[in-house]
Protein backbone atom coordinates (compact mmCIF):
# COMPACT_ATOMS: atom_id res chain seq x y z
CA UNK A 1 35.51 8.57 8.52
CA UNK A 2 36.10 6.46 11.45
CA UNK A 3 35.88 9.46 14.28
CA UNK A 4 33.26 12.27 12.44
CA UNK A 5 30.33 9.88 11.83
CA UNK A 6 27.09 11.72 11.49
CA UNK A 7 23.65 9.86 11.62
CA UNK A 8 20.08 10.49 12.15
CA UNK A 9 18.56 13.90 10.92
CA UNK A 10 20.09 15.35 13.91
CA UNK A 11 23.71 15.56 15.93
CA UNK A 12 26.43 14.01 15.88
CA UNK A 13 27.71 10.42 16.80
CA UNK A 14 31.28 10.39 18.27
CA UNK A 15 32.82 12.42 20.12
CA UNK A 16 32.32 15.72 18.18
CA UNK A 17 34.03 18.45 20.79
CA UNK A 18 35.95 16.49 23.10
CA UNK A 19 32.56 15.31 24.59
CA UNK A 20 31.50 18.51 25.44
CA UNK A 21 28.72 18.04 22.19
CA UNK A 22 27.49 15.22 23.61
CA UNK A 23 24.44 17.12 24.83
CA UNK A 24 21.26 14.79 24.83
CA UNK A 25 19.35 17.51 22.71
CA UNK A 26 21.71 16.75 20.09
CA UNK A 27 21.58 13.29 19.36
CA UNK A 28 20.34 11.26 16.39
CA UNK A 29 16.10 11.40 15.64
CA UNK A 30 14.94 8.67 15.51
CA UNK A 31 12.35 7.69 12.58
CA UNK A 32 9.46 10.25 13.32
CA UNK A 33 12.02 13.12 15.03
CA UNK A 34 12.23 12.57 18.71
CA UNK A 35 15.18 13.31 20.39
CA UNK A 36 16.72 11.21 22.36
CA UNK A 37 16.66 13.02 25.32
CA UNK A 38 12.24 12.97 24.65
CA UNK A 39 12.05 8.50 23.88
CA UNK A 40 10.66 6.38 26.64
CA UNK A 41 13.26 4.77 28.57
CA UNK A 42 13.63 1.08 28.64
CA UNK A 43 12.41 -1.25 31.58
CA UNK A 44 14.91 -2.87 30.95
CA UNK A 45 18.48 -3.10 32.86
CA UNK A 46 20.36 -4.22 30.35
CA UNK A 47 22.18 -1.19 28.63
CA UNK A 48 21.54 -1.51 25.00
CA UNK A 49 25.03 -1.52 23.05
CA UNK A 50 24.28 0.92 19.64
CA UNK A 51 25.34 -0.89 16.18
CA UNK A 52 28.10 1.64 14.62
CA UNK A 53 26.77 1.49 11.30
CA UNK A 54 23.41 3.10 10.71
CA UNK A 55 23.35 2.83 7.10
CA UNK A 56 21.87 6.27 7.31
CA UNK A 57 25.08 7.14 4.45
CA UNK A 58 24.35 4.75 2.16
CA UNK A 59 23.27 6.53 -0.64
CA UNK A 60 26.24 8.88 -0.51
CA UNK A 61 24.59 11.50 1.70
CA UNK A 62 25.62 12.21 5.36
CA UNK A 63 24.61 15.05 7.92
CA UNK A 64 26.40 18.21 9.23
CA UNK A 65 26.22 18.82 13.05
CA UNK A 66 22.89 21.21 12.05
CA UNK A 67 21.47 18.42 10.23
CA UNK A 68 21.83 19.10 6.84
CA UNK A 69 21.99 16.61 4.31
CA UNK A 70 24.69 16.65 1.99
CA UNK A 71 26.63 14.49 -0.19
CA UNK A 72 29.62 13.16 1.31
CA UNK A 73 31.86 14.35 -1.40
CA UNK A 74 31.04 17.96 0.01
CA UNK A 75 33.67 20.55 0.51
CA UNK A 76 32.46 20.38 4.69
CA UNK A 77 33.21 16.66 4.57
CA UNK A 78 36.18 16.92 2.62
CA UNK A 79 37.66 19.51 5.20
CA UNK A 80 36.34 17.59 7.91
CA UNK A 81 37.36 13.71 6.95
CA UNK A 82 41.31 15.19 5.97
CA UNK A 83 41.05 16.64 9.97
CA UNK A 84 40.79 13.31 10.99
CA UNK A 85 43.08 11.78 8.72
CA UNK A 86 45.46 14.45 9.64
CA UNK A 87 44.37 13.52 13.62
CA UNK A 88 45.37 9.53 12.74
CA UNK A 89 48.78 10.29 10.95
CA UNK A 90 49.56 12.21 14.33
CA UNK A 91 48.32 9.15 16.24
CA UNK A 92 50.65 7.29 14.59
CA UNK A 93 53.69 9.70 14.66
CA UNK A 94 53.20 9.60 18.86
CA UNK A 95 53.22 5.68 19.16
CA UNK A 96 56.87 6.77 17.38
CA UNK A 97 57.39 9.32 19.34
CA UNK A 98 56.72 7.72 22.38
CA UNK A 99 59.29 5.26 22.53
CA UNK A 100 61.87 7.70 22.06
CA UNK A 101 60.44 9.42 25.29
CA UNK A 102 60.09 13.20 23.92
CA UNK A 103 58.16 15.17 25.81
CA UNK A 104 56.35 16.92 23.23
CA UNK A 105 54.54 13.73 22.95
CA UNK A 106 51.66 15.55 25.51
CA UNK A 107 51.31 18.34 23.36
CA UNK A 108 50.36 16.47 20.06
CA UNK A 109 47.52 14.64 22.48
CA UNK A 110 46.04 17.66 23.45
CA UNK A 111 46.61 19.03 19.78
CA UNK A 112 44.48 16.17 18.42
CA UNK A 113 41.84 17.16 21.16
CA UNK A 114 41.42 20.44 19.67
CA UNK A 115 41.29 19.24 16.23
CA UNK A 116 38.27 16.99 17.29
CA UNK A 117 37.30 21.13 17.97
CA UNK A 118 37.87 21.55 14.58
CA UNK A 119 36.14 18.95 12.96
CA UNK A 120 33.30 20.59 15.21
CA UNK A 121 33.17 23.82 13.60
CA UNK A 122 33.77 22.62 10.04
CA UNK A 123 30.76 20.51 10.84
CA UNK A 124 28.36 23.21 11.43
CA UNK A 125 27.98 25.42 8.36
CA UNK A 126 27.16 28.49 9.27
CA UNK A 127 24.24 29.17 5.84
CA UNK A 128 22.03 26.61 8.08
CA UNK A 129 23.35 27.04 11.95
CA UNK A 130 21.69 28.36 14.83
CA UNK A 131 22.51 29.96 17.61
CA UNK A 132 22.40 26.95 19.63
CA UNK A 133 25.10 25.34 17.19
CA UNK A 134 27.31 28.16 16.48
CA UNK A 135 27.97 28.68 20.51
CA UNK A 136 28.99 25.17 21.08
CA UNK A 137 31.13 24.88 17.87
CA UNK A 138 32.78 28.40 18.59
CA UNK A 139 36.58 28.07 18.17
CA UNK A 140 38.65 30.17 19.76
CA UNK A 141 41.95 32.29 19.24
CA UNK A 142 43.89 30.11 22.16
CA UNK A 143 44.70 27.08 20.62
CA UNK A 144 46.86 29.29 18.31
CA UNK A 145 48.24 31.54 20.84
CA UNK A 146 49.68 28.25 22.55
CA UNK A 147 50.94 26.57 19.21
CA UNK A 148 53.44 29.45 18.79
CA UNK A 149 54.19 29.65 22.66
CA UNK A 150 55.80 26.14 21.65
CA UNK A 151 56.79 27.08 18.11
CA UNK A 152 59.09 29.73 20.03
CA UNK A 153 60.04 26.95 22.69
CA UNK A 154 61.69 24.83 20.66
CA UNK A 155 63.11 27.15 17.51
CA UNK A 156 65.11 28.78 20.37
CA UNK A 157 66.73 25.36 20.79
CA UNK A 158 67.40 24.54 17.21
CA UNK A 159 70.36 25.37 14.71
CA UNK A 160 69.28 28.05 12.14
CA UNK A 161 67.63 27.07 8.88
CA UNK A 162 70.09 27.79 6.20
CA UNK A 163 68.65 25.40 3.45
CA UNK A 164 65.50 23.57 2.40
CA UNK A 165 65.19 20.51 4.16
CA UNK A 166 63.53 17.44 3.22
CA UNK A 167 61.41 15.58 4.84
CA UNK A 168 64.57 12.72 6.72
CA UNK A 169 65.84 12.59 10.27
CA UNK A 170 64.88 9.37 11.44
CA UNK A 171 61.54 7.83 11.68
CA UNK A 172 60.16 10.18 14.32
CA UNK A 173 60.85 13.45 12.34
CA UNK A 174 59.80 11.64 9.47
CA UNK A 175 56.52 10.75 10.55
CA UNK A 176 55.88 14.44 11.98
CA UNK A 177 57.11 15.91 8.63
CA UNK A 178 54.18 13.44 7.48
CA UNK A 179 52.08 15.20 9.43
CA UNK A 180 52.80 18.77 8.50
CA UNK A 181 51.89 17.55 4.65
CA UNK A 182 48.55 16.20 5.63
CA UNK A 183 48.10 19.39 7.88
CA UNK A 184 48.79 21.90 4.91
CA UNK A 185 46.12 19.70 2.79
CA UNK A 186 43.74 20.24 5.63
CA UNK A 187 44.82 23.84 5.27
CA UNK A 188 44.16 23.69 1.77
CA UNK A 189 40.24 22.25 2.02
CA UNK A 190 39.34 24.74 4.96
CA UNK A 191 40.48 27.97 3.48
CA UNK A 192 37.46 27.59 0.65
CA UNK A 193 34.93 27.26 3.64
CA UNK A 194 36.49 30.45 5.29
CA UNK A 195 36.19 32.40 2.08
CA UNK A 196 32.59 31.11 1.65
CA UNK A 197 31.80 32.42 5.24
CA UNK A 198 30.57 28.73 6.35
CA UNK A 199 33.34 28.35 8.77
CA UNK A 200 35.28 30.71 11.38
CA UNK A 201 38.75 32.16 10.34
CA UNK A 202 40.35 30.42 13.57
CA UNK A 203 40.10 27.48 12.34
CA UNK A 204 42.19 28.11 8.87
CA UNK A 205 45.02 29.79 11.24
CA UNK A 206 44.88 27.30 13.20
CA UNK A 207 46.26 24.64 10.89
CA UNK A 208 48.62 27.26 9.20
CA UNK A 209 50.08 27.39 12.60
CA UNK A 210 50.08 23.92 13.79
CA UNK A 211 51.74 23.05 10.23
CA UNK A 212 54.64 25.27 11.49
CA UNK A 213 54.22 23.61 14.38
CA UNK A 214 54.87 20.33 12.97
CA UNK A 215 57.71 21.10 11.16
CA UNK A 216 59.36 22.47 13.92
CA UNK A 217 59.01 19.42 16.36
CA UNK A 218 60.40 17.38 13.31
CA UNK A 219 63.79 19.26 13.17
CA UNK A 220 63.62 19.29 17.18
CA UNK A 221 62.99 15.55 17.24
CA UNK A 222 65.79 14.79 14.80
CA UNK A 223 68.71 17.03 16.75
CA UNK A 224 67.36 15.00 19.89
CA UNK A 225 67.90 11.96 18.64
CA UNK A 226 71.13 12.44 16.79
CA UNK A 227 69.99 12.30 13.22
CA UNK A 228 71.51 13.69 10.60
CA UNK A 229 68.62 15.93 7.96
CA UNK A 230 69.16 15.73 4.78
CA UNK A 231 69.05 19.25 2.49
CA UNK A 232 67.96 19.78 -0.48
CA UNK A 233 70.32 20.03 -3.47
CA UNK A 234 69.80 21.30 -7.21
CA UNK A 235 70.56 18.65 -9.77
CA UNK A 236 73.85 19.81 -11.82
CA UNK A 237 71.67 17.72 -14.88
């Protein structure tokens, strides 16, 4: 998982939060459990560039954001790693996106900010969290509020939904229809951590939301661009 890399005992390494985690009293031990924030500094000026591998996973083991140890096959990692895959396939839908100038392209940034808030609170379990933890994972009811303050937005601008559509329209709709599948999959491996009580409620709703979200940008995107959608229709065979 190229964004939610975890190594040391301790923390985080990325940018768990939208840099708000990056809080020097929750960095990666080092071999006898100093924090970072506690190791002699250097004398020297040179800034000292950190490898980005730490083998620290190579026995199939990685750590949660409280520094738990578990394997990386792990329903946490699993919910976390398909965040940031769905995070990437919207990366790639905005590059598309871009070029055909929407202007919903500003919304999908800030939405993959908040899912870096996601991966934050699916990263800290809350059967081994502290206080500490649980206040600067918290995730809030806002994010959700605002996803159907634009759901509204543009469904008021769109033809009404007679039939099932599949997933067509040109490439940008395409891609964001993309998206919505990877986002009900993320859906699909939080809801088991909700039920379990390891991870807040927000966070499922979230996703449930943004999925509608998705969908609904992809029908927007293919009116504005003039592209026909195609509709679903029963084999006579």
């Amino acid at each position: 998982m190229a964004v939610w890399v975890f190594g040391g005992r301790l923390g985080l390494r990325g940018h768990l939060g939208v840099c708000r985690l990056l809080c020097s009293r929750f960095q990666s031990r080092g071999p006898r459990g100093e924090e970072d924030g506690d190791r002699p500094q250097s004398s020297s000026k040179a800034p000292k560039i950190p490898k980005i591998y730490t083998k620290t996973g190579d026995k199939g083991f990685s750590s949660t954001f409280t520094g738990e140890r578990r394997p990386k096959d792990d329903q946490v990692f699993e919910a976390v790693g398909t965040t940031d895959e769905l995070s990437s396939a919207i990366g790639f839908a905005m590059e598309l996106i871009t070029e055909k100038g929407h202007t919903f392209a500003e919304e999908l940034q800030k939405i993959q900010c908040t899912l870096q808030d996601v991966g934050s609170a699916l990263a800290t379990p809350r059967s081994s969290a502290r206080e500490a933890h649980l206040k600067r994972t918290a995730f809030k009811e806002e994010p959700i509020m605002e996803l159907e303050q634009w759901i509204d937005k543009y469904s008021s601008q769109l033809p009404p939904l007679t039939a099932f559509i599949l997933p067509s329209g040109g490439k940008s709709s395409s891609a964001l229809h993309f998206c919505r599948a990877v986002c009900r999959r993320a859906e699909r491996r939080v809801v088991p951590l909700v039920q379990m009580g390891e991870t807040d409620a927000n966070v499922a709703k979230f996703l449930n939301r943004l999925s509608d979200y998705l969908f609904t940008i992809a029908r927007y995107a293919a009116m504005k661009e003039g592209s026909q959608e195609k509709i679903y229709k029963k084999s006579d065979v």
